[in-house]
N, C-alpha and C. Protein backbone atom coordinates (compact mmCIF):
# COMPACT_ATOMS: atom_id res chain seq x y z
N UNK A 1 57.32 17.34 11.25
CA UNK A 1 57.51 17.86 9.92
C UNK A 1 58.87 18.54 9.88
N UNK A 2 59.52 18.35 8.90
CA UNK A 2 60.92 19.07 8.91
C UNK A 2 60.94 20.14 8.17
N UNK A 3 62.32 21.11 8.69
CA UNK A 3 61.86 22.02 8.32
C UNK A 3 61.93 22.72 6.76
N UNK A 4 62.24 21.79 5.59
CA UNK A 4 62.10 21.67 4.50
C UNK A 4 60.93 21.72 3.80
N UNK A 5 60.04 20.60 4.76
CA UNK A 5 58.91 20.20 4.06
C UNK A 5 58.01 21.50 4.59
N UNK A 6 58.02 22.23 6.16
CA UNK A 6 57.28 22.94 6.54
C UNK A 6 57.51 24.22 5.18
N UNK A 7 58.89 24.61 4.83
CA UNK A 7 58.90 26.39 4.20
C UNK A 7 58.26 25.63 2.75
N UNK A 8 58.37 24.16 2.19
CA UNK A 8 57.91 24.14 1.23
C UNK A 8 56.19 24.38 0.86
N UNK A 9 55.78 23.97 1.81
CA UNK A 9 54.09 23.75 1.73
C UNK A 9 53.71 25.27 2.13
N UNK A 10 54.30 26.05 3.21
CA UNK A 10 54.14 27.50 3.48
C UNK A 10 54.55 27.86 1.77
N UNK A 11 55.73 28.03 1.17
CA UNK A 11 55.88 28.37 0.17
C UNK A 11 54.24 28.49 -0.91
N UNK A 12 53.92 26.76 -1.15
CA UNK A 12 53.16 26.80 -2.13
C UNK A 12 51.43 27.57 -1.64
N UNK A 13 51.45 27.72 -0.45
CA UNK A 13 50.11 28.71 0.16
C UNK A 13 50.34 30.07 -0.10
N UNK A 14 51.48 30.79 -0.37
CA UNK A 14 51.86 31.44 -0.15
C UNK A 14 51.66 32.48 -1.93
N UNK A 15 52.50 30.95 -2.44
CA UNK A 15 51.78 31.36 -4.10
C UNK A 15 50.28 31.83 -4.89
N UNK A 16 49.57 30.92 -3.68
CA UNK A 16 48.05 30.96 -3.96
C UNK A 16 47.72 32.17 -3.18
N UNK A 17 48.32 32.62 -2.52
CA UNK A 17 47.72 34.10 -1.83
C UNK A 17 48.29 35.30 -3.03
N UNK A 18 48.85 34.89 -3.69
CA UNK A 18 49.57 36.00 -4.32
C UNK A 18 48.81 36.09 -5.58
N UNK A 19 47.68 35.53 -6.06
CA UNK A 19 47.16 35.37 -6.95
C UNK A 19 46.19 36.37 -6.93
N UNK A 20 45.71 36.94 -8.07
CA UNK A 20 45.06 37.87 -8.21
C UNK A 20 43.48 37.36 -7.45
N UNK A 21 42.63 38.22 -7.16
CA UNK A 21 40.95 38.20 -6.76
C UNK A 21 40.35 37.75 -8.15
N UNK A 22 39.77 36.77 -8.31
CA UNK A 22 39.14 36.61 -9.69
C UNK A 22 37.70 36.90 -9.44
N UNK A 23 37.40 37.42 -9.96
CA UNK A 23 35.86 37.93 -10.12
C UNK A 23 34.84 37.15 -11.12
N UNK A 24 33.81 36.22 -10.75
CA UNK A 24 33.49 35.28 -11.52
C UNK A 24 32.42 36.39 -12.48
N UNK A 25 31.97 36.11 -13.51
CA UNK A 25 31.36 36.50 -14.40
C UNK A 25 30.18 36.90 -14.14
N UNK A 26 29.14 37.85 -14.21
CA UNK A 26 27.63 37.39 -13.24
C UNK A 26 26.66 36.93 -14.11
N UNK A 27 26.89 36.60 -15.83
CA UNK A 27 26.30 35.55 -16.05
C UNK A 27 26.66 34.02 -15.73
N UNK A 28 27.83 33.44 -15.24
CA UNK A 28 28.08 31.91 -14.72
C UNK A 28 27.23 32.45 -13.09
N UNK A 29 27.51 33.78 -12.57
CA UNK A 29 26.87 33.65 -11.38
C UNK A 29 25.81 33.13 -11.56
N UNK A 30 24.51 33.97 -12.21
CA UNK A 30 23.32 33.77 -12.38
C UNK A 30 22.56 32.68 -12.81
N UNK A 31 23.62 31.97 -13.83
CA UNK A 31 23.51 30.72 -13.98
C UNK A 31 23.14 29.42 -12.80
N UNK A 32 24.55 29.90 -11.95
CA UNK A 32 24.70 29.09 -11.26
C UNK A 32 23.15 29.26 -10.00
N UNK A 33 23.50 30.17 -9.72
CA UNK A 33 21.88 30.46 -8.81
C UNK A 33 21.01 29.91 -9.26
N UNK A 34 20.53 30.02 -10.76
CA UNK A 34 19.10 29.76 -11.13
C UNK A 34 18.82 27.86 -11.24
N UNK A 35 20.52 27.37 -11.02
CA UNK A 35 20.74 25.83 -11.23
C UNK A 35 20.27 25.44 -9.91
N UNK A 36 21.04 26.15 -9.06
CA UNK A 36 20.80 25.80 -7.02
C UNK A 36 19.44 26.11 -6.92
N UNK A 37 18.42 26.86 -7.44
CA UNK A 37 17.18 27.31 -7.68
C UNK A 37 16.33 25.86 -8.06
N UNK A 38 16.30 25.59 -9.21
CA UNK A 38 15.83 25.16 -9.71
C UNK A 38 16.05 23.94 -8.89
N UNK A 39 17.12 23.18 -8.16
CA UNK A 39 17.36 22.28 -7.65
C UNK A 39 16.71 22.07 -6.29
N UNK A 40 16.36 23.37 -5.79
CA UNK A 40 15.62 23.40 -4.61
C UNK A 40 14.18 22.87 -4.52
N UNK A 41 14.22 23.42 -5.79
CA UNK A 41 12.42 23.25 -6.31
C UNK A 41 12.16 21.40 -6.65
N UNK A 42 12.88 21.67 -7.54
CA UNK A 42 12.85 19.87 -7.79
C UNK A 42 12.70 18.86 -6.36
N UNK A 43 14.06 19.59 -5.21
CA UNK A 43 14.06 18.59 -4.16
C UNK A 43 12.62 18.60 -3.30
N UNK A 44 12.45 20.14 -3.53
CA UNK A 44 10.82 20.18 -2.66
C UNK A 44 9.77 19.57 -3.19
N UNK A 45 9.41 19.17 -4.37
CA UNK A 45 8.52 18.68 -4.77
C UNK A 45 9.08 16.86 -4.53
N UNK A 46 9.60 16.54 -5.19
CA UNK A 46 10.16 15.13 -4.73
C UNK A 46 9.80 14.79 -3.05
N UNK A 47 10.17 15.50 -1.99
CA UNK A 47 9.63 15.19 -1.09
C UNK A 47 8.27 15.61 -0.50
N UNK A 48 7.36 15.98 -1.34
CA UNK A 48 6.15 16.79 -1.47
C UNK A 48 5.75 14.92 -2.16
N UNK A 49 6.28 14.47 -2.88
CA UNK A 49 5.35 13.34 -3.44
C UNK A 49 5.86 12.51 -2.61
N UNK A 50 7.07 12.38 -1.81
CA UNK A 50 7.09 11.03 -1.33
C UNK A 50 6.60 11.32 0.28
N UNK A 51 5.84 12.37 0.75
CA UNK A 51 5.61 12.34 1.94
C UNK A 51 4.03 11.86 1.55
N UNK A 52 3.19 12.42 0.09
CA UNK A 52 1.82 11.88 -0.46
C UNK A 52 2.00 10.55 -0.33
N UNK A 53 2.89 10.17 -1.11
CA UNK A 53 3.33 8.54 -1.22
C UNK A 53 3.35 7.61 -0.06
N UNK A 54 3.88 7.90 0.97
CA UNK A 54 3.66 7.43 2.48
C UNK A 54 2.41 8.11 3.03
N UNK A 55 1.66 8.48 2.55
CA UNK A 55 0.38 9.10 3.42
C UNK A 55 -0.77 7.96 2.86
N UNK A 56 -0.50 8.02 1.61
CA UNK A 56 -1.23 6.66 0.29
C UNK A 56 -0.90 5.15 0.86
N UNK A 57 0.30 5.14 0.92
CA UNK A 57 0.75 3.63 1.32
C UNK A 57 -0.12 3.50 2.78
N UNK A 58 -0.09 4.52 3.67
CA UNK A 58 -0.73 4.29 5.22
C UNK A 58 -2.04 4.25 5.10
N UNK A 59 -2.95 5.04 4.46
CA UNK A 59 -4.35 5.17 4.16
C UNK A 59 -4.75 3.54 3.41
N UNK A 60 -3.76 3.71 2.48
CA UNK A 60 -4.45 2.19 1.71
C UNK A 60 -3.92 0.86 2.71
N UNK A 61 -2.71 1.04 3.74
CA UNK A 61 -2.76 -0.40 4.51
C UNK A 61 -3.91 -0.50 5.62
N UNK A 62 -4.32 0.67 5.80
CA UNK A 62 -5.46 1.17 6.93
C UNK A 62 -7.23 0.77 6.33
N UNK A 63 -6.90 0.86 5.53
CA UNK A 63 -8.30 0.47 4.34
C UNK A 63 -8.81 -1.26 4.45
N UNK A 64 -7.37 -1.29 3.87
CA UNK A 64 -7.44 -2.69 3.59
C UNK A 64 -7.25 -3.75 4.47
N UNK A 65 -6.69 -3.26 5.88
CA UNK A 65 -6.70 -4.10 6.46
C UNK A 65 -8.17 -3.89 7.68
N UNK A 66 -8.75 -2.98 7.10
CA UNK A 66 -10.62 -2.92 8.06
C UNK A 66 -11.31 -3.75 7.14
N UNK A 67 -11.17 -4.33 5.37
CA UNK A 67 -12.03 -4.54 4.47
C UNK A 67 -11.71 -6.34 4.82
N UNK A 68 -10.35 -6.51 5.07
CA UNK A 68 -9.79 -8.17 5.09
C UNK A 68 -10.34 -8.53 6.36
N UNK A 69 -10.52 -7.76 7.66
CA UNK A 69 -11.15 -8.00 8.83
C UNK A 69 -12.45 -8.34 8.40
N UNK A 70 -13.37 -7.63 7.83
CA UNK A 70 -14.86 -7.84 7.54
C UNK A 70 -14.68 -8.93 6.86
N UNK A 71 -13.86 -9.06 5.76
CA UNK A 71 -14.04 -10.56 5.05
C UNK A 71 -13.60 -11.51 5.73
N UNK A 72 -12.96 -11.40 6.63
CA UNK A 72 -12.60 -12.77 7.53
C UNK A 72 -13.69 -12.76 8.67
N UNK A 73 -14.08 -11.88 8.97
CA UNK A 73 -15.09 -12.29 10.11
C UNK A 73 -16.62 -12.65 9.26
N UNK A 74 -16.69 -12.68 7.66
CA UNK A 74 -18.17 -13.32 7.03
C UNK A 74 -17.40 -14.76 6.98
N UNK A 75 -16.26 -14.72 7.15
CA UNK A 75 -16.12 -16.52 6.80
C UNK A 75 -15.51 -17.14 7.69
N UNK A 76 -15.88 -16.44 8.59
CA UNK A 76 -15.56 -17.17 10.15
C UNK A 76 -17.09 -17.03 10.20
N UNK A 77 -17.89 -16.69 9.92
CA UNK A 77 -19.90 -16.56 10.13
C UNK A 77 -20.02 -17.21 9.16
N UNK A 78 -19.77 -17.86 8.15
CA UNK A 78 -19.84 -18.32 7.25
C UNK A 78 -19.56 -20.18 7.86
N UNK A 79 -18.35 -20.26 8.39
CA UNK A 79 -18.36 -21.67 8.71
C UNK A 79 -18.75 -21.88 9.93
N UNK A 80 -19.21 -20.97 10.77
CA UNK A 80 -19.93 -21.38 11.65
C UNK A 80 -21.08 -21.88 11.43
N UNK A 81 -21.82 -21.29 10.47
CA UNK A 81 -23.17 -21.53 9.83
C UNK A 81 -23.42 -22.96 9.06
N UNK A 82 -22.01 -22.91 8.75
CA UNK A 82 -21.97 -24.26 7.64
C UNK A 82 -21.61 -25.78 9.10
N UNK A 83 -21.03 -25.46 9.83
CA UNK A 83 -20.54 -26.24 10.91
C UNK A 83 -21.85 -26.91 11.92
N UNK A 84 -22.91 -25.73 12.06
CA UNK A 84 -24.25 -25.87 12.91
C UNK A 84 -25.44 -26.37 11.81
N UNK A 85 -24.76 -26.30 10.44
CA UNK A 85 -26.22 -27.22 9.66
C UNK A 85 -25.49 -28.56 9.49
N UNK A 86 -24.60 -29.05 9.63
CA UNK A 86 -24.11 -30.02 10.04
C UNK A 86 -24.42 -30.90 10.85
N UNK A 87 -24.49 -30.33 11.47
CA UNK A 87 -24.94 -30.89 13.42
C UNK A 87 -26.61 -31.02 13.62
N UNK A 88 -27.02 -30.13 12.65
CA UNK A 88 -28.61 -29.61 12.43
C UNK A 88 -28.99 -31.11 11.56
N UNK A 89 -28.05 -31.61 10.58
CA UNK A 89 -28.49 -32.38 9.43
C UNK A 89 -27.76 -33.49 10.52
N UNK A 90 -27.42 -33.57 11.25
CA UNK A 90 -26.39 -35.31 11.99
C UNK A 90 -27.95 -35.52 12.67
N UNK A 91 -28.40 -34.68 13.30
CA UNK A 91 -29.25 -34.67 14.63
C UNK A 91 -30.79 -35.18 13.68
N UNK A 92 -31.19 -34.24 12.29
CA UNK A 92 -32.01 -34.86 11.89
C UNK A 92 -32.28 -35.94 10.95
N UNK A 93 -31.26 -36.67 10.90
CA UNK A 93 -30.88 -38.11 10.17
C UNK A 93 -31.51 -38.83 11.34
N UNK A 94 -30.39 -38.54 12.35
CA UNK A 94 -30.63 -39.50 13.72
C UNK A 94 -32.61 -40.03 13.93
N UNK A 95 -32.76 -38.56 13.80
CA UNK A 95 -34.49 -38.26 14.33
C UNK A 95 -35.06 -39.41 13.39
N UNK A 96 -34.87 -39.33 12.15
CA UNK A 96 -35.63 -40.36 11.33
C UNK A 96 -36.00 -41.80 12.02
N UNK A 97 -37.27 -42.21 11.10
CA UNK A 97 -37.85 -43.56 11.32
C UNK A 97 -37.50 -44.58 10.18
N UNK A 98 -37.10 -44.03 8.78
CA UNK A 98 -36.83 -45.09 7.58
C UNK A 98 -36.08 -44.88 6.68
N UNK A 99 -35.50 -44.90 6.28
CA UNK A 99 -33.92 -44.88 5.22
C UNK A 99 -34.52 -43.78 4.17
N UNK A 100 -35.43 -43.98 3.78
CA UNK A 100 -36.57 -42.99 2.40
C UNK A 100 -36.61 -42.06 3.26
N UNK A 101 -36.54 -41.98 4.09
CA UNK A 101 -37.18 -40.00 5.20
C UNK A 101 -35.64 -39.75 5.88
N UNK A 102 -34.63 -40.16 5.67
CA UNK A 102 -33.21 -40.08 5.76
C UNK A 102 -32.60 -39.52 4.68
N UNK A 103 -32.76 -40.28 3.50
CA UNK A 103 -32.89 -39.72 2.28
C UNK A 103 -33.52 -38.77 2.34
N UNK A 104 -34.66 -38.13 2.64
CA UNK A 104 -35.52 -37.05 2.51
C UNK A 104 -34.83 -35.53 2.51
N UNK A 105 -34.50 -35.97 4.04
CA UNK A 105 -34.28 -34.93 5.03
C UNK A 105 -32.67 -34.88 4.80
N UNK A 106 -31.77 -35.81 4.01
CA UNK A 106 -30.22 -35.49 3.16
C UNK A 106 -30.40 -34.43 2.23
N UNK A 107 -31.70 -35.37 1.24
CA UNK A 107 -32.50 -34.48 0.00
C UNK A 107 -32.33 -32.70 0.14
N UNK A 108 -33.03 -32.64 0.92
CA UNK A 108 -33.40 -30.91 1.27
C UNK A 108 -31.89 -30.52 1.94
N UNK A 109 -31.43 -31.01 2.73
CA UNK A 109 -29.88 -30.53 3.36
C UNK A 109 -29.46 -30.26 2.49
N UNK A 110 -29.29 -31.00 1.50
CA UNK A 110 -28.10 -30.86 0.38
C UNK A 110 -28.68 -29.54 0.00
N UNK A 111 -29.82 -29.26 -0.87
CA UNK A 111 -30.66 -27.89 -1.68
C UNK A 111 -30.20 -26.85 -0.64
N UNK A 112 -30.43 -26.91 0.62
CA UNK A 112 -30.74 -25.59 1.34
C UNK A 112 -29.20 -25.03 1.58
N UNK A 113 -28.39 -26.65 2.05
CA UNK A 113 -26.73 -25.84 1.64
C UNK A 113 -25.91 -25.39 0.43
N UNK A 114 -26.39 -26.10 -0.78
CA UNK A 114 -26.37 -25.52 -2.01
C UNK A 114 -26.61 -23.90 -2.35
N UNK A 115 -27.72 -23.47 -1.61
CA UNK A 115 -28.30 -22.33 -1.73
C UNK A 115 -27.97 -21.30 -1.01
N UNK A 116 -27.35 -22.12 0.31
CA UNK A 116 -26.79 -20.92 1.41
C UNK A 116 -25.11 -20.78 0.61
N UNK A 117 -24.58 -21.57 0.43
CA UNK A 117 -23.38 -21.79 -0.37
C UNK A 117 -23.00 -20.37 -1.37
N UNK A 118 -24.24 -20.62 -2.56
CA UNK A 118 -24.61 -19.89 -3.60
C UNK A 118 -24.77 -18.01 -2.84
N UNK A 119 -25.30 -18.27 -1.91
CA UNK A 119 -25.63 -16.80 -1.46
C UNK A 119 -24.57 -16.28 -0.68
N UNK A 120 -23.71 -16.78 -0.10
CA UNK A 120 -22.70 -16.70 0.95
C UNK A 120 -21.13 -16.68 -0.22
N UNK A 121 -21.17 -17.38 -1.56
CA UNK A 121 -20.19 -17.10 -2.57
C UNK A 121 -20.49 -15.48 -2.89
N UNK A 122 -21.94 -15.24 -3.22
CA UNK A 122 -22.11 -13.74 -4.00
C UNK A 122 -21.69 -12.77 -3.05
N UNK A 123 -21.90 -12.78 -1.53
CA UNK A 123 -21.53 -11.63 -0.67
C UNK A 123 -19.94 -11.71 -0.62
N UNK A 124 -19.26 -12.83 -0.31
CA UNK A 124 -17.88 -13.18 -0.17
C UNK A 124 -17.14 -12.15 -1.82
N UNK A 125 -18.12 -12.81 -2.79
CA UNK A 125 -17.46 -11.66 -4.03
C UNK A 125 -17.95 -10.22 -3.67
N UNK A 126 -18.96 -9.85 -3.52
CA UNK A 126 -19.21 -8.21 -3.13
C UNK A 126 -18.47 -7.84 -1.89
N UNK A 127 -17.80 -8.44 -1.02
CA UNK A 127 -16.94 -8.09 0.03
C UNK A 127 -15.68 -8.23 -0.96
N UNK A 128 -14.89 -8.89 -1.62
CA UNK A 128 -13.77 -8.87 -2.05
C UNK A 128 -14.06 -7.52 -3.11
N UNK A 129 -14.72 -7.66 -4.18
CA UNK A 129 -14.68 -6.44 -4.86
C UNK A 129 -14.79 -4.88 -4.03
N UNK A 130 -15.39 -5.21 -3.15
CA UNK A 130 -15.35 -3.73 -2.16
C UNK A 130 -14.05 -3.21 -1.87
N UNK A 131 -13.96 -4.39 -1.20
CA UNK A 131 -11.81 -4.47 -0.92
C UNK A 131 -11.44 -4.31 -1.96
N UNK A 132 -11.12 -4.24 -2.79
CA UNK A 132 -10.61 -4.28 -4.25
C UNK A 132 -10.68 -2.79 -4.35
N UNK A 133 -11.77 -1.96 -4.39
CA UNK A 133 -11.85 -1.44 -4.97
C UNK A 133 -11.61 0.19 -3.97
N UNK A 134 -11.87 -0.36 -2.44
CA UNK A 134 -11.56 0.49 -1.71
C UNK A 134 -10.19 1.10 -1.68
N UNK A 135 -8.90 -0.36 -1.85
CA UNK A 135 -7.82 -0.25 -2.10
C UNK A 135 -6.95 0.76 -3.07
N UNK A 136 -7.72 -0.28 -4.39
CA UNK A 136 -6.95 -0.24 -5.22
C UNK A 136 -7.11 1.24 -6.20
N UNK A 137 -8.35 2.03 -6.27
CA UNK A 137 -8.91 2.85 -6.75
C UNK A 137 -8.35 4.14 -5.72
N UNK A 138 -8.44 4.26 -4.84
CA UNK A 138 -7.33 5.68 -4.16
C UNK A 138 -5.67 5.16 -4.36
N UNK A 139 -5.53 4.42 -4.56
CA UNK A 139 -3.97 4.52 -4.78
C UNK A 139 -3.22 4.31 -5.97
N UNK A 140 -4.73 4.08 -7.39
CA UNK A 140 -4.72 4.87 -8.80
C UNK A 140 -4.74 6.15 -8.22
N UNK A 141 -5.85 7.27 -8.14
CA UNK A 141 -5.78 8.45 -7.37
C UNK A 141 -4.72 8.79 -7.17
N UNK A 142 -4.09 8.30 -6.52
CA UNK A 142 -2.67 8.80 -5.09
C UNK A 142 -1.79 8.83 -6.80
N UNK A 143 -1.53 7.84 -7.21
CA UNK A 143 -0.15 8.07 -7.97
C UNK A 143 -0.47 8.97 -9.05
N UNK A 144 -1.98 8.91 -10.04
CA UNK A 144 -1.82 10.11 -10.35
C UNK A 144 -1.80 11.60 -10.44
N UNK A 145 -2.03 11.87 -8.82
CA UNK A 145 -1.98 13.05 -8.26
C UNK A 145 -0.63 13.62 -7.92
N UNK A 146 0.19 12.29 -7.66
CA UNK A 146 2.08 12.68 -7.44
C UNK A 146 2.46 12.86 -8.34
N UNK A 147 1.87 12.16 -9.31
CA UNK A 147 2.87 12.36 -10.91
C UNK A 147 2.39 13.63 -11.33
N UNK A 148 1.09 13.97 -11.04
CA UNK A 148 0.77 15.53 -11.59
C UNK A 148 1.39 16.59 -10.68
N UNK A 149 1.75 16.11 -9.62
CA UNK A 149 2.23 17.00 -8.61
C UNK A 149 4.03 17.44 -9.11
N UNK A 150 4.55 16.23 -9.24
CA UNK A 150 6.10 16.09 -9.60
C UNK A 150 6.27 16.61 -10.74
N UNK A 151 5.37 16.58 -11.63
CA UNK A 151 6.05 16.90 -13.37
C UNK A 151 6.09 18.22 -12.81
């Protein structure tokens, strides 16, 4: 730095020291406090809902993924069941003596899987609505408890 530029920049520090003490007002003070105040509050609550918000998101992936296990393991029991009347209906075709008692014994296969079908759709819906509702009903809850929390 030369020594021009050094007495100039000392110079202009030099001006700013010479300046009177300004004394800010203590209503802009108070102002200003009650703004940094108020800002504190805001930030604490904001992270007051988004730590709820990640507690909601973990509870409801924790939910839902014990409710999708149960529904996948009725329809993994579900086609096992459907897989062994299969084998149940190959084996008693075979057994038959005449095309009419083949027919027979198709006859009733068909009704009894119709019926297991029918009963194994209604639980498959009362397992999905469970899930549904295990889910989706605390994390209505969750958001309107943050939003009542945040306003």
């Amino acid at each position: 730095m030369s020594e021009a530029t050094s007495k100039g920049t000392k110079g202009m520090f030099s001006s700013f020291e010479s300046l009177p003490n300004l004394e800010v007002p203590a209503a802009f003070r108070e102002f200003a406090e009650k703004g940094a105040a108020q800002t504190r509050e805001v930030q604490e609550r904001i992270k007051a809902a988004a730590n709820d918000a990640t507690d909601l998101v973990e509870q409801t992936f924790k939910t839902a993924s014990a409710s999708a296990a149960e529904l996948n393991r009725k329809v993994i029991e579900n086609s096992r069941l459907y897989v062994n009347a299969a084998f149940d209906h190959a084996f008693a075709v075979l057994g038959t003596k005449s095309f009419s008692e083949a027919l027979e014994v198709s006859a009733k296969h068909v009704r009894k899987q119709f019926e297991t079908v029918a009963e194994q759709t209604k639980e498959l819906a009362t397992l999905v609505q469970k899930l549904t509702a295990e889910t989706a009903e605390p994390v209505k809850e969750g958001i309107v408890k943050t939003f009542k929390k945040s306003a």
